[in-house]
PDB file of N, CA and C in Angstrom:
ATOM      1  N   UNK A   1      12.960 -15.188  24.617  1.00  0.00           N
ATOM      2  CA  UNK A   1      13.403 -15.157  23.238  1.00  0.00           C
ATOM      3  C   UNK A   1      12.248 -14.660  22.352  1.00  0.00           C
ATOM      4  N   UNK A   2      12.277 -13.876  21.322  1.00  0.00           N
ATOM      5  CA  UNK A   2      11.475 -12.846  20.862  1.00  0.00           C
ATOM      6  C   UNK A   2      11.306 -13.677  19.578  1.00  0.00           C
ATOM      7  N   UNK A   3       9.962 -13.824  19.246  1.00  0.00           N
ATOM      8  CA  UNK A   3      10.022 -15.045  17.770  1.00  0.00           C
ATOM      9  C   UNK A   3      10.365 -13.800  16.513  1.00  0.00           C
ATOM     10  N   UNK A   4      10.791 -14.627  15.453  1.00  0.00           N
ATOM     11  CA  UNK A   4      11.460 -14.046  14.336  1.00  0.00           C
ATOM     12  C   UNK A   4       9.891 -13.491  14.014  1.00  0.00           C
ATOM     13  N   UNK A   5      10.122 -12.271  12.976  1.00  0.00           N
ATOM     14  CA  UNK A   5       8.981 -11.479  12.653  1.00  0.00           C
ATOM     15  C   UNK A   5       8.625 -12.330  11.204  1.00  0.00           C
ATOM     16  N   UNK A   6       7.604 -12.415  11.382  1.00  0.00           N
ATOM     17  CA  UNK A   6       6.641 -12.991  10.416  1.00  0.00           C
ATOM     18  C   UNK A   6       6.947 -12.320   8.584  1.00  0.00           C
ATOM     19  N   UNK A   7       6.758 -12.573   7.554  1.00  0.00           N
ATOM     20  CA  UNK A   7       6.363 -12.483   6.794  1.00  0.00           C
ATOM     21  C   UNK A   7       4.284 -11.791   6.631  1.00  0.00           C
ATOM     22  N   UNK A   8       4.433 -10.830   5.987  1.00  0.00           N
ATOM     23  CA  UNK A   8       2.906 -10.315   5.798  1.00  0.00           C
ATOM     24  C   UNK A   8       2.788  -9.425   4.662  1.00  0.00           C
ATOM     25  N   UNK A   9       1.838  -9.927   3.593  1.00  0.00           N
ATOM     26  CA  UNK A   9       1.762  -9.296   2.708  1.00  0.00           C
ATOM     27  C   UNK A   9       1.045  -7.762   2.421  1.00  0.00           C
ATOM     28  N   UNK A  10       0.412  -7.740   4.178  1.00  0.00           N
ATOM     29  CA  UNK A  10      -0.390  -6.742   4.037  1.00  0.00           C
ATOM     30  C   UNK A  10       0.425  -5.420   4.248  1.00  0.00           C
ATOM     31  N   UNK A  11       1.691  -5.903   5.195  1.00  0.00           N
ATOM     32  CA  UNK A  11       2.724  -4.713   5.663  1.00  0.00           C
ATOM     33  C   UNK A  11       3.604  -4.469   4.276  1.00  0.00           C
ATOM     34  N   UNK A  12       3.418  -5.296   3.459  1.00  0.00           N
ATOM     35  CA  UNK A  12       4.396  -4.865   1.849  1.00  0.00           C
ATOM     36  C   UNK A  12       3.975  -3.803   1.409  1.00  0.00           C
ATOM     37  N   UNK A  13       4.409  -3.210   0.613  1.00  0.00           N
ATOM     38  CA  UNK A  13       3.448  -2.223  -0.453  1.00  0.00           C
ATOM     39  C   UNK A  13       4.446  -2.401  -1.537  1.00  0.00           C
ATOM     40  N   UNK A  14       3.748  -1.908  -2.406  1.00  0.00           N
ATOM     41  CA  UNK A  14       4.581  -2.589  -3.963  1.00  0.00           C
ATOM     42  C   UNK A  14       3.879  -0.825  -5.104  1.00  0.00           C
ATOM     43  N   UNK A  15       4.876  -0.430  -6.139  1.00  0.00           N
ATOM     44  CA  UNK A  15       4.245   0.831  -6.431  1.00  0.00           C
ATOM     45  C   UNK A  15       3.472   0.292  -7.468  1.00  0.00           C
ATOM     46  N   UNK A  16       2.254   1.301  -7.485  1.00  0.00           N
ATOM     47  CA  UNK A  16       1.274   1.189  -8.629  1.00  0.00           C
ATOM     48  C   UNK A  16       1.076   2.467  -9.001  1.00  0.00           C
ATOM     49  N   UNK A  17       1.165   2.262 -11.185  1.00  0.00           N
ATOM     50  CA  UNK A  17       1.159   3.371 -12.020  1.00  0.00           C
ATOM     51  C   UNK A  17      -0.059   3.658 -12.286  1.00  0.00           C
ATOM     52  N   UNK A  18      -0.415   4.936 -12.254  1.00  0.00           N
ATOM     53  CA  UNK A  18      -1.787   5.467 -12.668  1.00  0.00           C
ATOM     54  C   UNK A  18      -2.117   6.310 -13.729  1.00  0.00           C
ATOM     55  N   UNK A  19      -3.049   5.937 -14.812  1.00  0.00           N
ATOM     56  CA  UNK A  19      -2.443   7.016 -16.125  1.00  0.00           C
ATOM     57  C   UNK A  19      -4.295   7.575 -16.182  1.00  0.00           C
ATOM     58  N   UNK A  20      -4.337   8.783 -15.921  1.00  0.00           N
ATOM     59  CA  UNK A  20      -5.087   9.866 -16.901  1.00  0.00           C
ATOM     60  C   UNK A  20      -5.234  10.005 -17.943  1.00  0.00           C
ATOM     61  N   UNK A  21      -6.278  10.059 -19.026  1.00  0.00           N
ATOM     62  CA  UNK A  21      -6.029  10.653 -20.228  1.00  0.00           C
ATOM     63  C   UNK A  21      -6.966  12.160 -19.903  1.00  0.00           C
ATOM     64  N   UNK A  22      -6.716  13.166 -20.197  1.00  0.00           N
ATOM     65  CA  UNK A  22      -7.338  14.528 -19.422  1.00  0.00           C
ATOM     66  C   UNK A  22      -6.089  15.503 -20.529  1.00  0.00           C
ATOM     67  N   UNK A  23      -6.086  15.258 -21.923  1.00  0.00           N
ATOM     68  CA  UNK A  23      -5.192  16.608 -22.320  1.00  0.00           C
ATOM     69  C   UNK A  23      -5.058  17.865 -22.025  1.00  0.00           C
ATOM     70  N   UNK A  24      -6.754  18.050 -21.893  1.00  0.00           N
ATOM     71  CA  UNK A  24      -7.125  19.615 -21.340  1.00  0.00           C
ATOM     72  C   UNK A  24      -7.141  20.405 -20.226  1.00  0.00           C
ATOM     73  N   UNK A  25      -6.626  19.075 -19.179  1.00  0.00           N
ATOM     74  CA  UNK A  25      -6.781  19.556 -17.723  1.00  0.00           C
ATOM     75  C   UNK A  25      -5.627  20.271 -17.610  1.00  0.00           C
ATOM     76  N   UNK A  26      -5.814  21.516 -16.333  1.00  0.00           N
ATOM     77  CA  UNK A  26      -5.077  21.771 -15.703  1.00  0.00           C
ATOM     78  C   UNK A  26      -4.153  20.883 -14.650  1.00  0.00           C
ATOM     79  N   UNK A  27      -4.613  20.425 -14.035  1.00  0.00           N
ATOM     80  CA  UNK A  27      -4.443  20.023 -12.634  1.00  0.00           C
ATOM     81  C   UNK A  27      -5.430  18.148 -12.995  1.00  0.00           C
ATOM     82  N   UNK A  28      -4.511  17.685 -12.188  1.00  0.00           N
ATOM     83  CA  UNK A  28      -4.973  16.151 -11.935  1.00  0.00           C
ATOM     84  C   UNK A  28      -4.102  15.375 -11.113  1.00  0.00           C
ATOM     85  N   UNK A  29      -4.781  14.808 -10.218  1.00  0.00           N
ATOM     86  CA  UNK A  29      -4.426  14.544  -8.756  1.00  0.00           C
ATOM     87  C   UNK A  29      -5.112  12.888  -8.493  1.00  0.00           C
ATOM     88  N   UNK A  30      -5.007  12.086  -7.593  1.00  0.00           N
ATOM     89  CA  UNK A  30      -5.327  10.978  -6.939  1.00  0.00           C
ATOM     90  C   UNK A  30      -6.165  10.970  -5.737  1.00  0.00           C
ATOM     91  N   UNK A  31      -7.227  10.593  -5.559  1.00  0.00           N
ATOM     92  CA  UNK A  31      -7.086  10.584  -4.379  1.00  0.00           C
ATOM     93  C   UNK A  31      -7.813   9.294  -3.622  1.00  0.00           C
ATOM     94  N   UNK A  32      -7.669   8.779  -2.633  1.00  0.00           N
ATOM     95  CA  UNK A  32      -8.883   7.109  -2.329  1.00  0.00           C
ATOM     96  C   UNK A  32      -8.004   6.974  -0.900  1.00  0.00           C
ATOM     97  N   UNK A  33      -8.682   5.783  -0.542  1.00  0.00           N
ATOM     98  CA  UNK A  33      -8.817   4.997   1.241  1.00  0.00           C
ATOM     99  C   UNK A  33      -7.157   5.248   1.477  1.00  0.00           C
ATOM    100  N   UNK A  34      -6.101   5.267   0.361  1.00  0.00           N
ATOM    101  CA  UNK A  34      -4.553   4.936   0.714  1.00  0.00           C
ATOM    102  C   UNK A  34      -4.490   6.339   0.948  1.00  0.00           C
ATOM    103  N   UNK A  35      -5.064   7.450   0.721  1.00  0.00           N
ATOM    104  CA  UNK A  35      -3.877   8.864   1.027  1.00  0.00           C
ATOM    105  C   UNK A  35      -5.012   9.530   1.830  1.00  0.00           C
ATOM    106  N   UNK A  36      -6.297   8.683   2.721  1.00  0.00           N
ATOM    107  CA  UNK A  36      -7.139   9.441   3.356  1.00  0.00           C
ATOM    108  C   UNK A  36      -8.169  10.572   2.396  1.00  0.00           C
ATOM    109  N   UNK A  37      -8.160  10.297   1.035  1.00  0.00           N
ATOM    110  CA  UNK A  37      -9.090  10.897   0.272  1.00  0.00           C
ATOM    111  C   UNK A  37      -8.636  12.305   0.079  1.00  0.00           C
ATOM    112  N   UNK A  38      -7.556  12.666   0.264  1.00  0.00           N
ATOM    113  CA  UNK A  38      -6.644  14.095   0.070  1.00  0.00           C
ATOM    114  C   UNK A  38      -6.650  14.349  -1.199  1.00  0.00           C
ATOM    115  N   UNK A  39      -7.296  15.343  -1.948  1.00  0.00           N
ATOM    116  CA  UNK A  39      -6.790  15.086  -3.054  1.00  0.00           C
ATOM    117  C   UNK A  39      -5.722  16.346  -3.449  1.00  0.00           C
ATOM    118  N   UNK A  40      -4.715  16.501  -2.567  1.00  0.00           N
ATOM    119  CA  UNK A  40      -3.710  17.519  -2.810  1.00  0.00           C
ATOM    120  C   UNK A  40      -2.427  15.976  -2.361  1.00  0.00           C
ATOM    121  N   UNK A  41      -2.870  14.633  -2.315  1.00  0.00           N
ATOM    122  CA  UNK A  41      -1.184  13.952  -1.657  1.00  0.00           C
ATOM    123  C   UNK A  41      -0.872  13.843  -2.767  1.00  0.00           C
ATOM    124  N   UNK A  42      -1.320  13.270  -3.658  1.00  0.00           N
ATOM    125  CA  UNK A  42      -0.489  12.655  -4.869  1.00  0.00           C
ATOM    126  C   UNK A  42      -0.931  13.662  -5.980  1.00  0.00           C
ATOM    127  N   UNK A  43      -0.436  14.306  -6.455  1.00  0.00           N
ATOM    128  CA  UNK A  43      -0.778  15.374  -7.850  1.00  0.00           C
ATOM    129  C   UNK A  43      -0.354  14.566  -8.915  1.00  0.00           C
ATOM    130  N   UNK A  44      -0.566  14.233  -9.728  1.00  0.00           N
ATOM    131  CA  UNK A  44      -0.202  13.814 -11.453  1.00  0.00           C
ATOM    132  C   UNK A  44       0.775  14.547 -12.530  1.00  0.00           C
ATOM    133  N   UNK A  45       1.359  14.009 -12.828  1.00  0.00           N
ATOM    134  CA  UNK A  45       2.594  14.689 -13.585  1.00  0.00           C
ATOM    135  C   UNK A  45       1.859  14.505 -15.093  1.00  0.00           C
ATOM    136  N   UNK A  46       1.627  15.425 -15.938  1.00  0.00           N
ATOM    137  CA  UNK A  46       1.397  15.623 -17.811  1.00  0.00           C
ATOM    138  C   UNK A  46       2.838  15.195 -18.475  1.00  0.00           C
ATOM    139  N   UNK A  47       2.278  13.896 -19.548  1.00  0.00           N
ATOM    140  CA  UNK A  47       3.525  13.125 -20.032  1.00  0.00           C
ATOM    141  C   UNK A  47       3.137  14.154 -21.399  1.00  0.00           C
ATOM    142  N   UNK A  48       4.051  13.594 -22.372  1.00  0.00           N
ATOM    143  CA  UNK A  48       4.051  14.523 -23.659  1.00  0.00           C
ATOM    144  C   UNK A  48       2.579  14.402 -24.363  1.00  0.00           C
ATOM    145  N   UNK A  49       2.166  13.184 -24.341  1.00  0.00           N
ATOM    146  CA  UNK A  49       1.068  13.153 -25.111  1.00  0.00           C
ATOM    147  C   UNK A  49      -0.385  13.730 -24.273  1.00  0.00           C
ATOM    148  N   UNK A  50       0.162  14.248 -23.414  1.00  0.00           N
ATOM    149  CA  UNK A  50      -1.153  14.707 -22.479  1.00  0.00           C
ATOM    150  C   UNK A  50      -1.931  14.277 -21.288  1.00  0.00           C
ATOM    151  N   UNK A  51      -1.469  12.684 -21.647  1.00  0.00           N
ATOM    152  CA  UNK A  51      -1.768  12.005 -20.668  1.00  0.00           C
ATOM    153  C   UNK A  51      -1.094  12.414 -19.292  1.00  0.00           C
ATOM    154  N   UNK A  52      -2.052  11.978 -18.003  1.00  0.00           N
ATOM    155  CA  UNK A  52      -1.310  12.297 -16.587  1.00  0.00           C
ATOM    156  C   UNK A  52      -0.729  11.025 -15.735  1.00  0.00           C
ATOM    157  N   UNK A  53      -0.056  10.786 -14.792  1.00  0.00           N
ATOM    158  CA  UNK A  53       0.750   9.235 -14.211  1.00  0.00           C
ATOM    159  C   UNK A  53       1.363  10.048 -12.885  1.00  0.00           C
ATOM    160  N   UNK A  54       0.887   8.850 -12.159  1.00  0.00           N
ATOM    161  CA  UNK A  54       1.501   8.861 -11.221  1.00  0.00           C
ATOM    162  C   UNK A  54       1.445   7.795 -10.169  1.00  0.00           C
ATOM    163  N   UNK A  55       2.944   7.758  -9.390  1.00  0.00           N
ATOM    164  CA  UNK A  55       3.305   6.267  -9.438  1.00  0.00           C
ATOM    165  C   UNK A  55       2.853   6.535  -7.622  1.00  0.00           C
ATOM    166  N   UNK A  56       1.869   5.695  -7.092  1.00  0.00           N
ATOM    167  CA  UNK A  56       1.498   5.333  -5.446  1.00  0.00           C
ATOM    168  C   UNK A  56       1.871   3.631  -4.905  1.00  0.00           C
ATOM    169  N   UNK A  57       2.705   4.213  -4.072  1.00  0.00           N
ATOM    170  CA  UNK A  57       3.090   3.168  -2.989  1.00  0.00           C
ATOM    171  C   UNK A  57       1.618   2.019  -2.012  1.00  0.00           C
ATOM    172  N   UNK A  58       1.252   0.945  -2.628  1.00  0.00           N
ATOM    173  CA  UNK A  58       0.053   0.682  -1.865  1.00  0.00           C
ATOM    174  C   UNK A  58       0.222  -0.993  -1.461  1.00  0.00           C
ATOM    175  N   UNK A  59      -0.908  -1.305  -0.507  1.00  0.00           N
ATOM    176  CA  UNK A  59      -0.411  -2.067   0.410  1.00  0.00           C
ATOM    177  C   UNK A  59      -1.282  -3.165  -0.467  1.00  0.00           C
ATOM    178  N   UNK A  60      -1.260  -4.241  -0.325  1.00  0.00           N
ATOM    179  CA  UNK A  60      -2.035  -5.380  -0.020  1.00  0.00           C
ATOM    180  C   UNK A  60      -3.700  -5.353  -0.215  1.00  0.00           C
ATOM    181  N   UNK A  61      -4.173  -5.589  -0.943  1.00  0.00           N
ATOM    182  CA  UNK A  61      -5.712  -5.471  -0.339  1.00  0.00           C
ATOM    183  C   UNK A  61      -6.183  -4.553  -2.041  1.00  0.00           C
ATOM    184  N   UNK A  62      -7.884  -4.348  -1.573  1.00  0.00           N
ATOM    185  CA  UNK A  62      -8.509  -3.801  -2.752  1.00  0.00           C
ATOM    186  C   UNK A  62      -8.601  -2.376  -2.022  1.00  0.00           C
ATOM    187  N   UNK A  63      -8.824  -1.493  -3.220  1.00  0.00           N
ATOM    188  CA  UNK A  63      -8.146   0.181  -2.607  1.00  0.00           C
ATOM    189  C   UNK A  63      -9.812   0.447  -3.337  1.00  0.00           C
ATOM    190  N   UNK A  64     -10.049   2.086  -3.232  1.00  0.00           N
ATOM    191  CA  UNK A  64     -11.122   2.542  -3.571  1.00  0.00           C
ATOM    192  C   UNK A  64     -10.448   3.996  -3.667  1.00  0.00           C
ATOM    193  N   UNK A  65     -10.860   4.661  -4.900  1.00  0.00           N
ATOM    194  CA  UNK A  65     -10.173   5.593  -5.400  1.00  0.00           C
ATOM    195  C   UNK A  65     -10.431   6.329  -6.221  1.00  0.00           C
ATOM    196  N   UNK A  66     -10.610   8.051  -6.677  1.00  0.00           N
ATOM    197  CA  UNK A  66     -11.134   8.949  -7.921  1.00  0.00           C
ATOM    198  C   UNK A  66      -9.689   9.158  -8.483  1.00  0.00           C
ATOM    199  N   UNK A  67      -9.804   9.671  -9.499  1.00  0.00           N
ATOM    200  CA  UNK A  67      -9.361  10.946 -10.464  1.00  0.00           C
ATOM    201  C   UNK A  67      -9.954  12.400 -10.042  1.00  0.00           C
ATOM    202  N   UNK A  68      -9.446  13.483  -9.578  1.00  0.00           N
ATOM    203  CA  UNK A  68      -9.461  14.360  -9.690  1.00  0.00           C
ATOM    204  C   UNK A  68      -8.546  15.362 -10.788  1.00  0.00           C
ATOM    205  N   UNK A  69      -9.910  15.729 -11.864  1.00  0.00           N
ATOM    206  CA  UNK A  69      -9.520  16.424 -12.958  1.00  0.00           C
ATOM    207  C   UNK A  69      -9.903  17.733 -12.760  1.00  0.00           C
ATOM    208  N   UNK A  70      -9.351  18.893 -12.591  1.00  0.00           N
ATOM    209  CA  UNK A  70      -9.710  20.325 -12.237  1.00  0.00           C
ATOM    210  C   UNK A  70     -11.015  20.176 -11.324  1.00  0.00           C
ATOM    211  N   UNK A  71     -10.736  19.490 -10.217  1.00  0.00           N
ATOM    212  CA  UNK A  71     -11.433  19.528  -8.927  1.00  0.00           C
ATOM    213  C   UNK A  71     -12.494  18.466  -9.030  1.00  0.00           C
ATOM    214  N   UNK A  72     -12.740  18.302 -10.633  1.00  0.00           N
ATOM    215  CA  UNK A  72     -14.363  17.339 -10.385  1.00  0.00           C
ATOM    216  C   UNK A  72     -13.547  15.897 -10.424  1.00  0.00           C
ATOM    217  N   UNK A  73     -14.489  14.974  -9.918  1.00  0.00           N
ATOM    218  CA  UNK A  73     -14.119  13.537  -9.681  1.00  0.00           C
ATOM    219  C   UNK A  73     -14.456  12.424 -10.724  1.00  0.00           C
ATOM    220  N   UNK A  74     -13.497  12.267 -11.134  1.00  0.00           N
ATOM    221  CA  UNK A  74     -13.950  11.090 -12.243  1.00  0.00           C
ATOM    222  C   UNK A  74     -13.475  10.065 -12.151  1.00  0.00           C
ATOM    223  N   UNK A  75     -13.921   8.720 -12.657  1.00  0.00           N
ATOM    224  CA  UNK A  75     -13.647   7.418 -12.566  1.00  0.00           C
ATOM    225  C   UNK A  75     -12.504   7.276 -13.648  1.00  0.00           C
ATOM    226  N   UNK A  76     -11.698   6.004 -13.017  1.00  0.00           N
ATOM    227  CA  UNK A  76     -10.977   5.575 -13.431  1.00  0.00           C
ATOM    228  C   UNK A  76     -11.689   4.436 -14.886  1.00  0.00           C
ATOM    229  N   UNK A  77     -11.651   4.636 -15.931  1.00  0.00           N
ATOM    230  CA  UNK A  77     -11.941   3.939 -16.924  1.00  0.00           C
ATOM    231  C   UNK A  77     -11.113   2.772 -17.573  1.00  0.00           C
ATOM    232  N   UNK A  78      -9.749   2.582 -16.310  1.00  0.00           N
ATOM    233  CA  UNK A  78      -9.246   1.118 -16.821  1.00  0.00           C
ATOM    234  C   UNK A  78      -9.224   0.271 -15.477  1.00  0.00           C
ATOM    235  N   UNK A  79     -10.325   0.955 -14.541  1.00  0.00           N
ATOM    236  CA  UNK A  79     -10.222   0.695 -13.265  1.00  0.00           C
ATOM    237  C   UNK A  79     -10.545  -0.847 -13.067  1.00  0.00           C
ATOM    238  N   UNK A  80     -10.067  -1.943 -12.535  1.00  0.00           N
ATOM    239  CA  UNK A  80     -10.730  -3.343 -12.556  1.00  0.00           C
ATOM    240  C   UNK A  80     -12.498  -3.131 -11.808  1.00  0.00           C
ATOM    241  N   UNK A  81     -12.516  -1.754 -11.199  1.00  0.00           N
ATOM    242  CA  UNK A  81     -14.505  -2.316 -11.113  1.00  0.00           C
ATOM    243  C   UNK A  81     -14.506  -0.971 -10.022  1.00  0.00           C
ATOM    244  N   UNK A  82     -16.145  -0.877 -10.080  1.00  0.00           N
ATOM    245  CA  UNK A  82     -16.605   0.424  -9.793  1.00  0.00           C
ATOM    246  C   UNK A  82     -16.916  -0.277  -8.456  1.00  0.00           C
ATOM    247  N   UNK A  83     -17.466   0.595  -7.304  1.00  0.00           N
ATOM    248  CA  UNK A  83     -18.104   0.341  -6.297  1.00  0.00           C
ATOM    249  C   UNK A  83     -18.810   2.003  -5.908  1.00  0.00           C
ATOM    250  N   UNK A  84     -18.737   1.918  -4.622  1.00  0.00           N
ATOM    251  CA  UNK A  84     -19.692   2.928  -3.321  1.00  0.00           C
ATOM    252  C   UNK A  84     -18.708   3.362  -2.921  1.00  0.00           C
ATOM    253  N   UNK A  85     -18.452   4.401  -1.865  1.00  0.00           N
ATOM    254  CA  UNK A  85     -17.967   4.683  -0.662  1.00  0.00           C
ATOM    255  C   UNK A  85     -18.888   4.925   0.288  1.00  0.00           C
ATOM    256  N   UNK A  86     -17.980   5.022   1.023  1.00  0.00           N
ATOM    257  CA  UNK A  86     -19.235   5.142   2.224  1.00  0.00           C
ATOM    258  C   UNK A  86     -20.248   6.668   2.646  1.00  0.00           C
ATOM    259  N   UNK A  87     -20.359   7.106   1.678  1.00  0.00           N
ATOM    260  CA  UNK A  87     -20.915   8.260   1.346  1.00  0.00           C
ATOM    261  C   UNK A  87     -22.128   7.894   0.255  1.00  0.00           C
ATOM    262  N   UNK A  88     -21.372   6.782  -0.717  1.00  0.00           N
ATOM    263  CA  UNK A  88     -22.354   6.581  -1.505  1.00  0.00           C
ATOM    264  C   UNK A  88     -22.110   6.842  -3.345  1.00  0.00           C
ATOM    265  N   UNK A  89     -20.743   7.276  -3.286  1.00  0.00           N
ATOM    266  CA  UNK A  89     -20.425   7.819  -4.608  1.00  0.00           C
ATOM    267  C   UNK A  89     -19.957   7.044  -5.321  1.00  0.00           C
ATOM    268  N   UNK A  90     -19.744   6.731  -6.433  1.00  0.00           N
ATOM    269  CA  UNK A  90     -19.543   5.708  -7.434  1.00  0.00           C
ATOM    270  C   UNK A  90     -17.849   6.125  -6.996  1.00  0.00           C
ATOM    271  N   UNK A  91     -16.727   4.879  -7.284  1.00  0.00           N
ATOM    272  CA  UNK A  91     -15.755   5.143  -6.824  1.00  0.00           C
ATOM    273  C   UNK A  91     -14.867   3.865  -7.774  1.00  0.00           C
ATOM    274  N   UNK A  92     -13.765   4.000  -7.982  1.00  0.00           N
ATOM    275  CA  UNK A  92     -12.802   3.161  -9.040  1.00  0.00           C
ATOM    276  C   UNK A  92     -12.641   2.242  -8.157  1.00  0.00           C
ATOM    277  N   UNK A  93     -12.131   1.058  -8.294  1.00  0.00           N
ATOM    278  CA  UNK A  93     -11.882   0.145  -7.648  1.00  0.00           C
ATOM    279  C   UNK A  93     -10.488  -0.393  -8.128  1.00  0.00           C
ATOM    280  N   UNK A  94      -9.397  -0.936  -7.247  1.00  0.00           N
ATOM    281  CA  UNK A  94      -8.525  -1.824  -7.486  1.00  0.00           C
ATOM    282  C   UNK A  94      -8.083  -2.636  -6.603  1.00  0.00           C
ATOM    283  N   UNK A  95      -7.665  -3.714  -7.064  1.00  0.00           N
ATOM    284  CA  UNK A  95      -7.096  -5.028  -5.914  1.00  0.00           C
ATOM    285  C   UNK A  95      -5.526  -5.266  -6.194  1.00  0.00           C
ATOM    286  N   UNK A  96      -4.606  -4.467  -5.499  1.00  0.00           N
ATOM    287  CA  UNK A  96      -3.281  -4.708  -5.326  1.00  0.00           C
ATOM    288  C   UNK A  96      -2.861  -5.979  -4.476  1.00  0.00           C
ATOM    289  N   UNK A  97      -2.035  -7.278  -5.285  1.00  0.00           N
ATOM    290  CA  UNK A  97      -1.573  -8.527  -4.634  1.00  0.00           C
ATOM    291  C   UNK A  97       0.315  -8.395  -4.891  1.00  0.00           C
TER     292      UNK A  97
END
């Protein structure tokens, strides 16, 4: 008899909104540990006021993550906290529960 499958918060993912302010950019994208640091998975959609959003599916746990604004990397400025990667680069931080 096969036991009933557990409950785990880490296998959930729940969506989280991401807002840019970048009026001038062309192009603005996501990228961190959830999409393998791609920064072509998640592209950013321009709302009317200029601002950019975009909504990522993420799991459980604290994520590590840029802004890519016309290629250069910038921090998230409502980010709950900065850290490293493992490279060494200053990097946004968030803790999805």
């Amino acid at each position: 008899m096969a036991a009933p499958a557990r409950y785990s918060a880490k296998k959930m993912s729940k969506p989280v909104h991401f807002y840019c302010a970048a009026p001038e950019a062309k192009h603005v994208s996501i990228m961190g540990d959830f999409n393998g640091w791609d920064s072509h998975a998640h592209p950013m959609t321009q709302l009317a006021d200029g601002s950019w959003r975009v909504e990522v599916s993420m799991h459980h746990g604290h994520h590590q993550y840029v802004f890519v604004v016309d290629g250069k990397h910038i921090l998230d400025p409502r980010a709950q906290g900065v850290t490293r990667n493992e490279k060494g680069e200053r990097v946004s931080l968030i803790a999805v529960s």
